[in-house]
PDB file of N, CA and C in Angstrom:
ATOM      1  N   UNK A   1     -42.169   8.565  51.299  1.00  0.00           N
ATOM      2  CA  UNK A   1     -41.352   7.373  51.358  1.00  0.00           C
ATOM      3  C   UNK A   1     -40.928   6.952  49.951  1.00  0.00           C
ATOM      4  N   UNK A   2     -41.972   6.853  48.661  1.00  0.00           N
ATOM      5  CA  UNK A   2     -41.434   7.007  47.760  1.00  0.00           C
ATOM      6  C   UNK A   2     -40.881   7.911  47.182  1.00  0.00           C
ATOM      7  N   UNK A   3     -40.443   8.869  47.539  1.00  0.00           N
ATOM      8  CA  UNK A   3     -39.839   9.874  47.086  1.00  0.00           C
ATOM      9  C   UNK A   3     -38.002   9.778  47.380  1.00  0.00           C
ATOM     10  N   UNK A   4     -37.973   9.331  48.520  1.00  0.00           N
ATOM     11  CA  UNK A   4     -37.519   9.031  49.378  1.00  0.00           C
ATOM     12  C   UNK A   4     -36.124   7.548  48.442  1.00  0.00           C
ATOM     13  N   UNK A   5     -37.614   6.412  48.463  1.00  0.00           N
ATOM     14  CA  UNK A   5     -36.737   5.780  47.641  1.00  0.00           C
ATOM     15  C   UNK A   5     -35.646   5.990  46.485  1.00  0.00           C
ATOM     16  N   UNK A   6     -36.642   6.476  45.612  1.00  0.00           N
ATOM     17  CA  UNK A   6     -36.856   7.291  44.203  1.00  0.00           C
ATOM     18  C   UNK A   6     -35.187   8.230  44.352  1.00  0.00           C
ATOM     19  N   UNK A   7     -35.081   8.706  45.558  1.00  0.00           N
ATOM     20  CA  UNK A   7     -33.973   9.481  45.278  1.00  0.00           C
ATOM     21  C   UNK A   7     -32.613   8.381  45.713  1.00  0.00           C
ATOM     22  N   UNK A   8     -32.832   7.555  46.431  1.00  0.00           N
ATOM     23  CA  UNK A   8     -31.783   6.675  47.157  1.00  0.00           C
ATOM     24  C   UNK A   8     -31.266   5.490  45.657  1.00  0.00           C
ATOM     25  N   UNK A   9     -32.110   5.240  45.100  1.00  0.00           N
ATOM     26  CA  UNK A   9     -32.077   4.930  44.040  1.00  0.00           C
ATOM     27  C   UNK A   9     -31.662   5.412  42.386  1.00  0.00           C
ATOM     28  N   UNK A  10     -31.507   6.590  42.788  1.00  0.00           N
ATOM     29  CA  UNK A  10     -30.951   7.116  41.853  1.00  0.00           C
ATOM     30  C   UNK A  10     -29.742   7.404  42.184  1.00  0.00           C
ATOM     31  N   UNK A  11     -29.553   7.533  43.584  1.00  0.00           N
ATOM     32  CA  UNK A  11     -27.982   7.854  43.798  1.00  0.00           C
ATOM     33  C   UNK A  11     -27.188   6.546  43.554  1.00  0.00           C
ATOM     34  N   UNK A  12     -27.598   5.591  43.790  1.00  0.00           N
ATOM     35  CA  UNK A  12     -27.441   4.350  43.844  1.00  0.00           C
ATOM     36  C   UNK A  12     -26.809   4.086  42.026  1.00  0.00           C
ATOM     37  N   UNK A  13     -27.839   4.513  41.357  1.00  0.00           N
ATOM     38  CA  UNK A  13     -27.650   4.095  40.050  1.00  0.00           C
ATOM     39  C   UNK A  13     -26.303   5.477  39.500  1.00  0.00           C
ATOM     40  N   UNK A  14     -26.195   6.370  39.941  1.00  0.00           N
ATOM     41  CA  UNK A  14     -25.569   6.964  39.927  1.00  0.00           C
ATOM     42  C   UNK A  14     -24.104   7.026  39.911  1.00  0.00           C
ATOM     43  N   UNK A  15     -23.953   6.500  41.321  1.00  0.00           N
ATOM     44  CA  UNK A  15     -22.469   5.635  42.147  1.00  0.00           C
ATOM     45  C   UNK A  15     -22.350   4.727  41.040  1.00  0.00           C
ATOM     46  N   UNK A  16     -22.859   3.983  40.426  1.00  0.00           N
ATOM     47  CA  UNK A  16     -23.139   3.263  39.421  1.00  0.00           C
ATOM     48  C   UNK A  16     -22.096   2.777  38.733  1.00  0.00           C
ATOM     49  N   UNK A  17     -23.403   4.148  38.053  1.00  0.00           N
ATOM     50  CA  UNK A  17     -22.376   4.914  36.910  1.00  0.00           C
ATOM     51  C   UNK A  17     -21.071   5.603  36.763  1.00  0.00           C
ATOM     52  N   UNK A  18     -20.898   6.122  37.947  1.00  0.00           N
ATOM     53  CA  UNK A  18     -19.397   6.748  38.332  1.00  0.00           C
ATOM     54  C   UNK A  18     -18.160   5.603  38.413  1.00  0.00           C
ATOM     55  N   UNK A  19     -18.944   4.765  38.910  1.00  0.00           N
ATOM     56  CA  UNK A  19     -17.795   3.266  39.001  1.00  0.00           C
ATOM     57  C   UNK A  19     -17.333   2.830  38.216  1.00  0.00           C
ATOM     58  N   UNK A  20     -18.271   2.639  36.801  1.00  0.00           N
ATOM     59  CA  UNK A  20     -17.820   2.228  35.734  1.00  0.00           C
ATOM     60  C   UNK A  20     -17.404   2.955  34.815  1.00  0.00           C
ATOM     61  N   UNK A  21     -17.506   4.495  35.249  1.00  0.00           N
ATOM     62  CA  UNK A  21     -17.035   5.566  33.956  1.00  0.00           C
ATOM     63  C   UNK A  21     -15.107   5.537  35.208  1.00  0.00           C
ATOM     64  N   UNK A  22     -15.021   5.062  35.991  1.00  0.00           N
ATOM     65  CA  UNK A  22     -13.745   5.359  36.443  1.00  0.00           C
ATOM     66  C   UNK A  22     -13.032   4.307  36.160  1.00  0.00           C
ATOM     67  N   UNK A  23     -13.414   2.649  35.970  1.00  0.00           N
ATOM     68  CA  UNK A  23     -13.287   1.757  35.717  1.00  0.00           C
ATOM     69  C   UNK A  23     -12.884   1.980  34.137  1.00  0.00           C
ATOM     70  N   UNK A  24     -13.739   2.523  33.314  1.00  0.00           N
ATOM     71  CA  UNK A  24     -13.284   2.300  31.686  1.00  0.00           C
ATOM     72  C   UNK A  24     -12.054   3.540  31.623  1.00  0.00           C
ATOM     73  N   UNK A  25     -12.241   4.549  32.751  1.00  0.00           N
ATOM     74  CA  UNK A  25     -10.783   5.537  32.597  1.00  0.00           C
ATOM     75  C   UNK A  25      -9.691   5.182  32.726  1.00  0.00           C
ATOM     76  N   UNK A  26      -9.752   4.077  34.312  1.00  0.00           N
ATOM     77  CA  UNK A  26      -8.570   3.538  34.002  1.00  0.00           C
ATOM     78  C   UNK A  26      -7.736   2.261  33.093  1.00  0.00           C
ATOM     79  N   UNK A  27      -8.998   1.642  32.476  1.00  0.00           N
ATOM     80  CA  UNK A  27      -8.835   0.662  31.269  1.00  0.00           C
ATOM     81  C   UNK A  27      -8.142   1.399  30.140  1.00  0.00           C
ATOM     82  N   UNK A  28      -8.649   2.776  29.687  1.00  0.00           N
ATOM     83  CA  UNK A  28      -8.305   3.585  29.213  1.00  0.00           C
ATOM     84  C   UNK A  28      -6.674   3.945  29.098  1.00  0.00           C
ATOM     85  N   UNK A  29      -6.493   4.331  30.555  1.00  0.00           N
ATOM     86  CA  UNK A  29      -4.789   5.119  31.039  1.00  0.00           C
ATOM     87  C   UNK A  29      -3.905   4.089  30.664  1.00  0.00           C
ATOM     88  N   UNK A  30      -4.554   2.838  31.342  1.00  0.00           N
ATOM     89  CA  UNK A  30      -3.576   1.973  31.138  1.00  0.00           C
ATOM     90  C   UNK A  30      -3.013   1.184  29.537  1.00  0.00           C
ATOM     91  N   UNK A  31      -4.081   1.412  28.880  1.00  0.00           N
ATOM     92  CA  UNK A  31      -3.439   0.759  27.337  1.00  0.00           C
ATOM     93  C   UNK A  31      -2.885   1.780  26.900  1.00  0.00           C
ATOM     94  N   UNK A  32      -3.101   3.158  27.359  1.00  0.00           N
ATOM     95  CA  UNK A  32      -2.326   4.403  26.831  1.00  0.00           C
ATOM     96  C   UNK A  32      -1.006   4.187  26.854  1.00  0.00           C
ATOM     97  N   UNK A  33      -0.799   4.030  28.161  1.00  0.00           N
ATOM     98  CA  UNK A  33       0.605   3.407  29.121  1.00  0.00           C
ATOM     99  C   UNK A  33       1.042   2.450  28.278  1.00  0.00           C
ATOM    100  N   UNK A  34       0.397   1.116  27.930  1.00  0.00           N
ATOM    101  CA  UNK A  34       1.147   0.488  27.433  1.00  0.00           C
ATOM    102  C   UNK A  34       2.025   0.636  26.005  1.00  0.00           C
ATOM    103  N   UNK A  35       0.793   1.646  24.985  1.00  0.00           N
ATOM    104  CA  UNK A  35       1.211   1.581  23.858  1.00  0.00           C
ATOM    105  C   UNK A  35       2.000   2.438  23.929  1.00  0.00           C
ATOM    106  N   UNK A  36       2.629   3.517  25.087  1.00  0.00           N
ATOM    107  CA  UNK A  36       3.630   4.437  24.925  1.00  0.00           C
ATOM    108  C   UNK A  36       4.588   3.643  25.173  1.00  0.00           C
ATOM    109  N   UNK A  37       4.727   2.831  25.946  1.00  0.00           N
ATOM    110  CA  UNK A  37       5.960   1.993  26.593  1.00  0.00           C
ATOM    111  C   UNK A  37       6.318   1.391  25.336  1.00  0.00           C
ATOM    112  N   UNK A  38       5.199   0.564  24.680  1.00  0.00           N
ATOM    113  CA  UNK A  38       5.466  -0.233  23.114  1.00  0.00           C
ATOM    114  C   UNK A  38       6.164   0.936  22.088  1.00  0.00           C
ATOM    115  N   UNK A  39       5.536   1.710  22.372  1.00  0.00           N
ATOM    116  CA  UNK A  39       6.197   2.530  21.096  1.00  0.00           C
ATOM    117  C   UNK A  39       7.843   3.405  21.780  1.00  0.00           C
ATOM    118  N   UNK A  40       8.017   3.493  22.832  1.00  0.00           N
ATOM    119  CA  UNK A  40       9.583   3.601  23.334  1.00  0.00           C
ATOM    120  C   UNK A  40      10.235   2.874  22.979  1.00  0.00           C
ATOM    121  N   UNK A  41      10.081   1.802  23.131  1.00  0.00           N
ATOM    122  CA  UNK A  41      10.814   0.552  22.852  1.00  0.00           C
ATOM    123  C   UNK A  41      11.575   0.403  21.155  1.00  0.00           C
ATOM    124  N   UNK A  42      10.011   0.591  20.908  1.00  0.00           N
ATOM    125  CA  UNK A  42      10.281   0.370  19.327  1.00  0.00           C
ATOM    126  C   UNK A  42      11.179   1.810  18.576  1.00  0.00           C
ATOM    127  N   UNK A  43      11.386   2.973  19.502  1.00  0.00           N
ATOM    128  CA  UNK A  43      12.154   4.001  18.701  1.00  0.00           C
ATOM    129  C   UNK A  43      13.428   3.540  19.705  1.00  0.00           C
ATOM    130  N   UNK A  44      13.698   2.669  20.613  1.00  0.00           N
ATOM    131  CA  UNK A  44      15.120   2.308  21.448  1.00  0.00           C
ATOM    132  C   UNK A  44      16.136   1.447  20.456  1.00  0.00           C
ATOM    133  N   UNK A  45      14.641   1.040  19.977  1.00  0.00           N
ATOM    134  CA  UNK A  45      15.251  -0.539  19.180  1.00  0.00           C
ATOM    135  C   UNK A  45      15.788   0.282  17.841  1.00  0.00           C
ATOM    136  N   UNK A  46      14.860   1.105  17.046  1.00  0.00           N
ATOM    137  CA  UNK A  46      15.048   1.723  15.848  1.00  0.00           C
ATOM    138  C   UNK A  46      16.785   2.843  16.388  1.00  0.00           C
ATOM    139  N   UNK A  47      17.087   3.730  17.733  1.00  0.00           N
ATOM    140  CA  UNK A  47      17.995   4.435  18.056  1.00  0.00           C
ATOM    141  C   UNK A  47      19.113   3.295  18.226  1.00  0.00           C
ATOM    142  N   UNK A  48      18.635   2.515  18.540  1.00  0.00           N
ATOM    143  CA  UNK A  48      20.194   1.485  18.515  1.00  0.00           C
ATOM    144  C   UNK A  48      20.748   0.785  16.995  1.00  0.00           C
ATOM    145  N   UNK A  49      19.907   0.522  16.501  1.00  0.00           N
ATOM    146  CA  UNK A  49      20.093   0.255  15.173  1.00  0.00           C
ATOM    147  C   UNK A  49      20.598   1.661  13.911  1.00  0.00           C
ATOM    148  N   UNK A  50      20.028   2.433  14.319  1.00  0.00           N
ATOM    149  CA  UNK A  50      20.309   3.817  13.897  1.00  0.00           C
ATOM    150  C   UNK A  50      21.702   3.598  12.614  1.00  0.00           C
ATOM    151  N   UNK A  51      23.096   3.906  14.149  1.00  0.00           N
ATOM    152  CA  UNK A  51      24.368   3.681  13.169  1.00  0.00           C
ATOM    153  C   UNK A  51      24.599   2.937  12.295  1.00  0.00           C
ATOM    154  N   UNK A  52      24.649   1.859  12.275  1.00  0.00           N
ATOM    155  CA  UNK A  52      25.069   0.467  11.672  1.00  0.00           C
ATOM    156  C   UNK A  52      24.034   0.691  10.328  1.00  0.00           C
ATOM    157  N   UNK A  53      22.772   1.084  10.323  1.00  0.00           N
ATOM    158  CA  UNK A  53      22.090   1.217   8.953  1.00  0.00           C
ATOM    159  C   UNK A  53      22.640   2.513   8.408  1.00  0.00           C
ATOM    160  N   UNK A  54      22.919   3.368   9.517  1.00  0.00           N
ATOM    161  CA  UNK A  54      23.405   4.750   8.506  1.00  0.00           C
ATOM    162  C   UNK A  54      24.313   4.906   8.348  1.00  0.00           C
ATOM    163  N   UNK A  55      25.937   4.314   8.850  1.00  0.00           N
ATOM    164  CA  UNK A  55      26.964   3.553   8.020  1.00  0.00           C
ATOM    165  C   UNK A  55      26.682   2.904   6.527  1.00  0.00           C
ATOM    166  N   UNK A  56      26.324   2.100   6.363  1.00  0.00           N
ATOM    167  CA  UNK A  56      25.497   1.448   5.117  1.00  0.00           C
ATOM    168  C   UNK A  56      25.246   2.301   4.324  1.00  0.00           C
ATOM    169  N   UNK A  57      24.182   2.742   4.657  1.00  0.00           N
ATOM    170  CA  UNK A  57      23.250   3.789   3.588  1.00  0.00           C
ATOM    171  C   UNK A  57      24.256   4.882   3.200  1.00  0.00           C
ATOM    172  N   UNK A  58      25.314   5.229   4.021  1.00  0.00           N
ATOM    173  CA  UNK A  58      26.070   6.356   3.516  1.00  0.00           C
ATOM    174  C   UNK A  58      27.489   6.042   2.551  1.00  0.00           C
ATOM    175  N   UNK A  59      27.548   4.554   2.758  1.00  0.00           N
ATOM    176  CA  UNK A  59      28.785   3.526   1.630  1.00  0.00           C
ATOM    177  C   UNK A  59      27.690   3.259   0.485  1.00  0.00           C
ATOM    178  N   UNK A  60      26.589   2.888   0.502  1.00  0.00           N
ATOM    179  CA  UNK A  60      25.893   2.731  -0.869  1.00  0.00           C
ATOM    180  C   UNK A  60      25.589   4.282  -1.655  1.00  0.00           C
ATOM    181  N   UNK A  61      25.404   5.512  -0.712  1.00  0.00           N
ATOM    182  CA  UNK A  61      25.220   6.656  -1.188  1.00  0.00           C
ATOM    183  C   UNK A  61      25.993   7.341  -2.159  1.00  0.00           C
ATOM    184  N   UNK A  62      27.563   6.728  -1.567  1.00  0.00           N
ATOM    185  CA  UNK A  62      28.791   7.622  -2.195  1.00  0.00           C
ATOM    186  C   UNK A  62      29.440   6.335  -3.522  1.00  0.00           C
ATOM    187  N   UNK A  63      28.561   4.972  -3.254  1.00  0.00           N
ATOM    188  CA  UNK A  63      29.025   4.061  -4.350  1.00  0.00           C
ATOM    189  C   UNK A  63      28.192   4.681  -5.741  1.00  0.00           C
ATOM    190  N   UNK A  64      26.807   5.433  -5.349  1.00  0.00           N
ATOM    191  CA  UNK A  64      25.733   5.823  -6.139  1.00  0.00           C
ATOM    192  C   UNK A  64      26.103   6.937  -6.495  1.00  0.00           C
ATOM    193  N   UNK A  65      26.564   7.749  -5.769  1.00  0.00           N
ATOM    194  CA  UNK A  65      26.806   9.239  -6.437  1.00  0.00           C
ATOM    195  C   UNK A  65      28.302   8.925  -7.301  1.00  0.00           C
ATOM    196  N   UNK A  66      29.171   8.210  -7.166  1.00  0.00           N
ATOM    197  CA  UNK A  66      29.879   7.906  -7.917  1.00  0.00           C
ATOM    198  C   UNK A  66      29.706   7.429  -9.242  1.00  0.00           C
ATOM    199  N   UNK A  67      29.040   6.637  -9.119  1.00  0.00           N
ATOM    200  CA  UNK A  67      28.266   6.152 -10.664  1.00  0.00           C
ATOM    201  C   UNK A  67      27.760   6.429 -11.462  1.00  0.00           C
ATOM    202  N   UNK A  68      26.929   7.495 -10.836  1.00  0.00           N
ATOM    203  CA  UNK A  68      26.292   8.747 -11.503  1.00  0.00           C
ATOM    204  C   UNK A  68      27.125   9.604 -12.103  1.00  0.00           C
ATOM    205  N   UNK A  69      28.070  10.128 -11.328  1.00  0.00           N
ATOM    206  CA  UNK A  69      29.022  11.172 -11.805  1.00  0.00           C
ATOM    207  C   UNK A  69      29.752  10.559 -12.967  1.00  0.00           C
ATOM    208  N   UNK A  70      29.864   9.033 -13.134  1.00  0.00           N
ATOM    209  CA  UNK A  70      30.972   8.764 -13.965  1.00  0.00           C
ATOM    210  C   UNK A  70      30.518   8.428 -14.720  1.00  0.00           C
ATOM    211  N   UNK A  71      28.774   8.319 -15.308  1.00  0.00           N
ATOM    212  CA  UNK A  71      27.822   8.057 -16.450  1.00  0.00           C
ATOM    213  C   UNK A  71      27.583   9.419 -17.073  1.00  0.00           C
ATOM    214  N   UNK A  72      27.653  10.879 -16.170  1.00  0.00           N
ATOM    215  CA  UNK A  72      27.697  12.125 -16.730  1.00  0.00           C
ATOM    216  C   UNK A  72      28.282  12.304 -17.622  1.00  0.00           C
ATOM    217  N   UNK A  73      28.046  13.627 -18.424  1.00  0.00           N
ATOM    218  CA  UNK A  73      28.826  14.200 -19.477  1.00  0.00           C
ATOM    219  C   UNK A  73      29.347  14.816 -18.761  1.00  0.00           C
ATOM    220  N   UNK A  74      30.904  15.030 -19.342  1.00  0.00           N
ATOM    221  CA  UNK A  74      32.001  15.940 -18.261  1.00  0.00           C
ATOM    222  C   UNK A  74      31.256  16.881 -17.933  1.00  0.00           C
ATOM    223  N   UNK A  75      31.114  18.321 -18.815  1.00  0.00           N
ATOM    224  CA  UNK A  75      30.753  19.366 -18.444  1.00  0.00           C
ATOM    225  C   UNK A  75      29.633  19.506 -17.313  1.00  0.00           C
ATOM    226  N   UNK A  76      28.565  18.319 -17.096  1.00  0.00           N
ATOM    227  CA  UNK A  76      27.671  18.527 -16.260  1.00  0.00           C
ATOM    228  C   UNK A  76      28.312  17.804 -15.036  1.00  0.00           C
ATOM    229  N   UNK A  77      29.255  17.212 -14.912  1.00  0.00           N
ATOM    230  CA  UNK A  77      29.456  16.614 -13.697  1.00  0.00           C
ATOM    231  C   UNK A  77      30.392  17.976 -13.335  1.00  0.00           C
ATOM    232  N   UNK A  78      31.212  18.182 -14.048  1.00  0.00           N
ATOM    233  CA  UNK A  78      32.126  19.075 -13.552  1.00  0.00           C
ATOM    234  C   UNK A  78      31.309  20.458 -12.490  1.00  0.00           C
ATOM    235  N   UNK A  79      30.308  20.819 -13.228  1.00  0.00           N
ATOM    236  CA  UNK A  79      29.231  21.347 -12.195  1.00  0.00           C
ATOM    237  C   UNK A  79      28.262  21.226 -11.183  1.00  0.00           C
ATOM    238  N   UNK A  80      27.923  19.299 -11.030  1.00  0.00           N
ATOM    239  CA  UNK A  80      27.536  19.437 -10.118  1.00  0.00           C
ATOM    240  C   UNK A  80      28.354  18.613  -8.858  1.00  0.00           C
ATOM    241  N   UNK A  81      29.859  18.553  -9.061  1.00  0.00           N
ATOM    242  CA  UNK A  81      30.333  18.033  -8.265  1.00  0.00           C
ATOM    243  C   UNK A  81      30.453  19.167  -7.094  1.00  0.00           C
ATOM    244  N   UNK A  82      31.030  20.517  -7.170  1.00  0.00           N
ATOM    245  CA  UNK A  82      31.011  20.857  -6.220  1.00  0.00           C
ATOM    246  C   UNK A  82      29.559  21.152  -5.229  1.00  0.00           C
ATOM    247  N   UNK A  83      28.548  20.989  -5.997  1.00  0.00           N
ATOM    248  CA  UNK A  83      27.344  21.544  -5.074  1.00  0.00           C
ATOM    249  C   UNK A  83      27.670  19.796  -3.908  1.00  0.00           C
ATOM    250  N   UNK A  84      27.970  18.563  -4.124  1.00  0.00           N
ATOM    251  CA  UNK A  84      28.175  17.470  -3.891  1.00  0.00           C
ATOM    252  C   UNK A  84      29.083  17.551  -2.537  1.00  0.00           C
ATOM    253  N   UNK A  85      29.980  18.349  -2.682  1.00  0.00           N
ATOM    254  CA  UNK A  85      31.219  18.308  -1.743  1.00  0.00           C
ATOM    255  C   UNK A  85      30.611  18.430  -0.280  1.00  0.00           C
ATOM    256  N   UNK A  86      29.941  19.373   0.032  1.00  0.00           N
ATOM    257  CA  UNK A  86      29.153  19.508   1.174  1.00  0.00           C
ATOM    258  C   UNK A  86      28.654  18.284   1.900  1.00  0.00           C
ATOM    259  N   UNK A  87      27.707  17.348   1.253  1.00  0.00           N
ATOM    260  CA  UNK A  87      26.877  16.217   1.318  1.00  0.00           C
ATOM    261  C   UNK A  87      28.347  15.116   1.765  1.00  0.00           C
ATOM    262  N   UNK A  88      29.157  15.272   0.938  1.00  0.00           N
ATOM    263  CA  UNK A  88      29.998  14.137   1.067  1.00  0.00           C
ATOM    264  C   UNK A  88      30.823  14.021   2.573  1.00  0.00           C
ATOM    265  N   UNK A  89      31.317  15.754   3.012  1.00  0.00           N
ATOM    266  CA  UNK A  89      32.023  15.781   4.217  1.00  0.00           C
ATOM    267  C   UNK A  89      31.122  15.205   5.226  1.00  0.00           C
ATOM    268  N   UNK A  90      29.599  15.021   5.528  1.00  0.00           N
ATOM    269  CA  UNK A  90      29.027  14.272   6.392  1.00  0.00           C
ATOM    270  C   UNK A  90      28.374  13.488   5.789  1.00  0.00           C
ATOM    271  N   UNK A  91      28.764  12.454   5.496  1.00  0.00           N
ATOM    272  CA  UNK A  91      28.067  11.611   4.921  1.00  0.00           C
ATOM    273  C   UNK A  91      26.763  10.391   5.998  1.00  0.00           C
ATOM    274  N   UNK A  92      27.781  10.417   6.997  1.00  0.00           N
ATOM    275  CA  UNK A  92      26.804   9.613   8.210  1.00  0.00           C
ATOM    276  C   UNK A  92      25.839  10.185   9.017  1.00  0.00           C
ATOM    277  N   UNK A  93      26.166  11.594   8.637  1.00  0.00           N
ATOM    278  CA  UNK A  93      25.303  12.974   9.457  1.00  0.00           C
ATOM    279  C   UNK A  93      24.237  12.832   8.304  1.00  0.00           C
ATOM    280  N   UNK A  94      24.121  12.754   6.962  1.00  0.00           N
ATOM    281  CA  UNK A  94      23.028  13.205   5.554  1.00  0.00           C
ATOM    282  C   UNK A  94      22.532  11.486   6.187  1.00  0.00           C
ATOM    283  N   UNK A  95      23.310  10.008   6.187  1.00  0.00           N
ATOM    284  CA  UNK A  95      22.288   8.872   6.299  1.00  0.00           C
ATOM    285  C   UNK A  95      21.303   9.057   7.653  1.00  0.00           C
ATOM    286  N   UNK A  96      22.093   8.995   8.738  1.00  0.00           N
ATOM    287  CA  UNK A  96      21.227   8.950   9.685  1.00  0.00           C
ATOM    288  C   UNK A  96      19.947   9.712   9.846  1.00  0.00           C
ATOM    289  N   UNK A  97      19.599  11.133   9.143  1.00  0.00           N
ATOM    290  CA  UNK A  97      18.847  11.999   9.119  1.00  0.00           C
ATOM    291  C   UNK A  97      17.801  11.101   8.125  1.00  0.00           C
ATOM    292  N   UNK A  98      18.394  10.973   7.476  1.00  0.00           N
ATOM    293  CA  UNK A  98      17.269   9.712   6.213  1.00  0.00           C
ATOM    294  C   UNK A  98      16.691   8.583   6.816  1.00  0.00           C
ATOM    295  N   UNK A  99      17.415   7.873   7.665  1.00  0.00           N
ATOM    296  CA  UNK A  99      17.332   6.782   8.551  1.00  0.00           C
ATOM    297  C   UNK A  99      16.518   7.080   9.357  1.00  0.00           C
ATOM    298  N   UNK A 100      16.234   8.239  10.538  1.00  0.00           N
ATOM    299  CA  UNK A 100      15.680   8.604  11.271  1.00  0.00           C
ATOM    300  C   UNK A 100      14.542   8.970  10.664  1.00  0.00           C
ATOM    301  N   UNK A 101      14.433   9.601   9.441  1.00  0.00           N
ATOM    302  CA  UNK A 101      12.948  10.279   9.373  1.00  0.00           C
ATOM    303  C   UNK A 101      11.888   9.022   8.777  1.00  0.00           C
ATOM    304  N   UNK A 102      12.983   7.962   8.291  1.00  0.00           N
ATOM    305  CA  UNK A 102      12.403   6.771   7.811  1.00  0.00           C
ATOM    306  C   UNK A 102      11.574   5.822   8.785  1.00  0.00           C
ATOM    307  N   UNK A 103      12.556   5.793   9.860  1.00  0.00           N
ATOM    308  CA  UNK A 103      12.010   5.329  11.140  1.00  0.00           C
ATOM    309  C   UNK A 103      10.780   6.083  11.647  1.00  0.00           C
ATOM    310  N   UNK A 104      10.885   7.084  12.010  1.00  0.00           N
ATOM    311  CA  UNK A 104       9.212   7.833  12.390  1.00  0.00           C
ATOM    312  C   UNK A 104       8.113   7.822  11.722  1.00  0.00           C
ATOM    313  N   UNK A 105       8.956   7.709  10.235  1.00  0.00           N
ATOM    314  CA  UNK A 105       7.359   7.482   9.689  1.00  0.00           C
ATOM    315  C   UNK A 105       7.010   6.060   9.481  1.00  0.00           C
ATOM    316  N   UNK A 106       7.677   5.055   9.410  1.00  0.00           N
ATOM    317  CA  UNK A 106       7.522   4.196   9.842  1.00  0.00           C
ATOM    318  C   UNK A 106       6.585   3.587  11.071  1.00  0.00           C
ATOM    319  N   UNK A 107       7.057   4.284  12.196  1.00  0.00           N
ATOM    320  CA  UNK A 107       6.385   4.186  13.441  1.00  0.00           C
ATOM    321  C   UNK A 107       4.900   5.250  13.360  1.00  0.00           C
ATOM    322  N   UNK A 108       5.114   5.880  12.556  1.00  0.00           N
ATOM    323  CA  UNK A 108       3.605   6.699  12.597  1.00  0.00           C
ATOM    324  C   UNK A 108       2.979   6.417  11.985  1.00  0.00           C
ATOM    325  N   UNK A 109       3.034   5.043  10.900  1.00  0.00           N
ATOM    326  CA  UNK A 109       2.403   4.488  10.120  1.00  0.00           C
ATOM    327  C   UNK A 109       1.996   3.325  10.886  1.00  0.00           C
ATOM    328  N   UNK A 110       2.884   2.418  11.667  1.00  0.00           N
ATOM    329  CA  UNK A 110       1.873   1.358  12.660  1.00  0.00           C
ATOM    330  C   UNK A 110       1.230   2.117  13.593  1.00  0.00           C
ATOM    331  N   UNK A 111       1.542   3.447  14.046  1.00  0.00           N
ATOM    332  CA  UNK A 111       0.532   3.399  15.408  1.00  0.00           C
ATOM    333  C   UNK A 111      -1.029   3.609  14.365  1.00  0.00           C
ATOM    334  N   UNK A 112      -1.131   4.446  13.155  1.00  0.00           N
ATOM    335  CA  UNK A 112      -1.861   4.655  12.693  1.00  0.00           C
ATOM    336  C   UNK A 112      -2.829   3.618  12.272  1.00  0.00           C
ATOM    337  N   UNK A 113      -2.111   2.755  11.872  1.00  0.00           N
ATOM    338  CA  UNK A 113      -2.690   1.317  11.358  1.00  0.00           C
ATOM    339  C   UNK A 113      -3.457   0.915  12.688  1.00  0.00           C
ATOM    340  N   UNK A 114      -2.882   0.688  13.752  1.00  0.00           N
ATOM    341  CA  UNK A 114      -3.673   0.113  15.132  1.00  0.00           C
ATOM    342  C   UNK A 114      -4.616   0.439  15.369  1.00  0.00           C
ATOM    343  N   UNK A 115      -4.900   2.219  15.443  1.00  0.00           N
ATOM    344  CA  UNK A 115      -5.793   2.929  15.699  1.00  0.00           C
ATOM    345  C   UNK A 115      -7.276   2.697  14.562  1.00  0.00           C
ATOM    346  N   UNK A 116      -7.002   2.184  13.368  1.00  0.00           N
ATOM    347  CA  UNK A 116      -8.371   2.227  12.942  1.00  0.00           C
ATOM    348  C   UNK A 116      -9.257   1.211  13.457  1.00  0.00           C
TER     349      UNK A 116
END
């Protein structure tokens, strides 16, 4: 009979334990869930904003490479203008790529921060 107990009781404590290891799994799934949803959001918000900063960044780029070129000594601008020409025909294609990688690491720097 005690043996008996002994085992009913352990199943008991068992079920328990299973309840609450399924209980903290799904406590678990679900903040997973949330912080993916949080962090969609936050690259929706960063993809909509995208243009409008990489417009910008690509009028301050070509105000900068201008300035530069026109503080050069001829002979060295004269050489590195054409490596330049490339960069210049996409200019919103070279910001946004800057913009974007700025943004991810950005975002991989708060999720990182959360996590400690």
């Amino acid at each position: 009979a005690k043996a008996e107990e002994a085992k009913q009781q352990a199943q008991a404590k068992a079920e328990e334990a299973k309840q609450q290891a399924q209980a903290k799994a799904e406590e678990a799934k679900q903040q997973a869930q949330a912080k993916a949803e949080e962090a969609k959001h936050q690259v929706h918000d960063g993809a909509e904003a995208l243009p409008a900063e990489a417009s910008g960044v690509a009028r301050q780029a070509d105000r900068l490479t201008d300035q530069v070129l026109v503080e050069l000594p001829s002979p060295v601008a004269e050489r590195i203008e054409p490596l330049m020409a490339p960069a210049r025909q996409w200019p919103l294609l070279n910001a946004a790529i800057a913009v974007g990688v700025l943004l991810v690491m950005l975002f991989l720097r708060r999720l990182l921060r959360r996590n400690r």
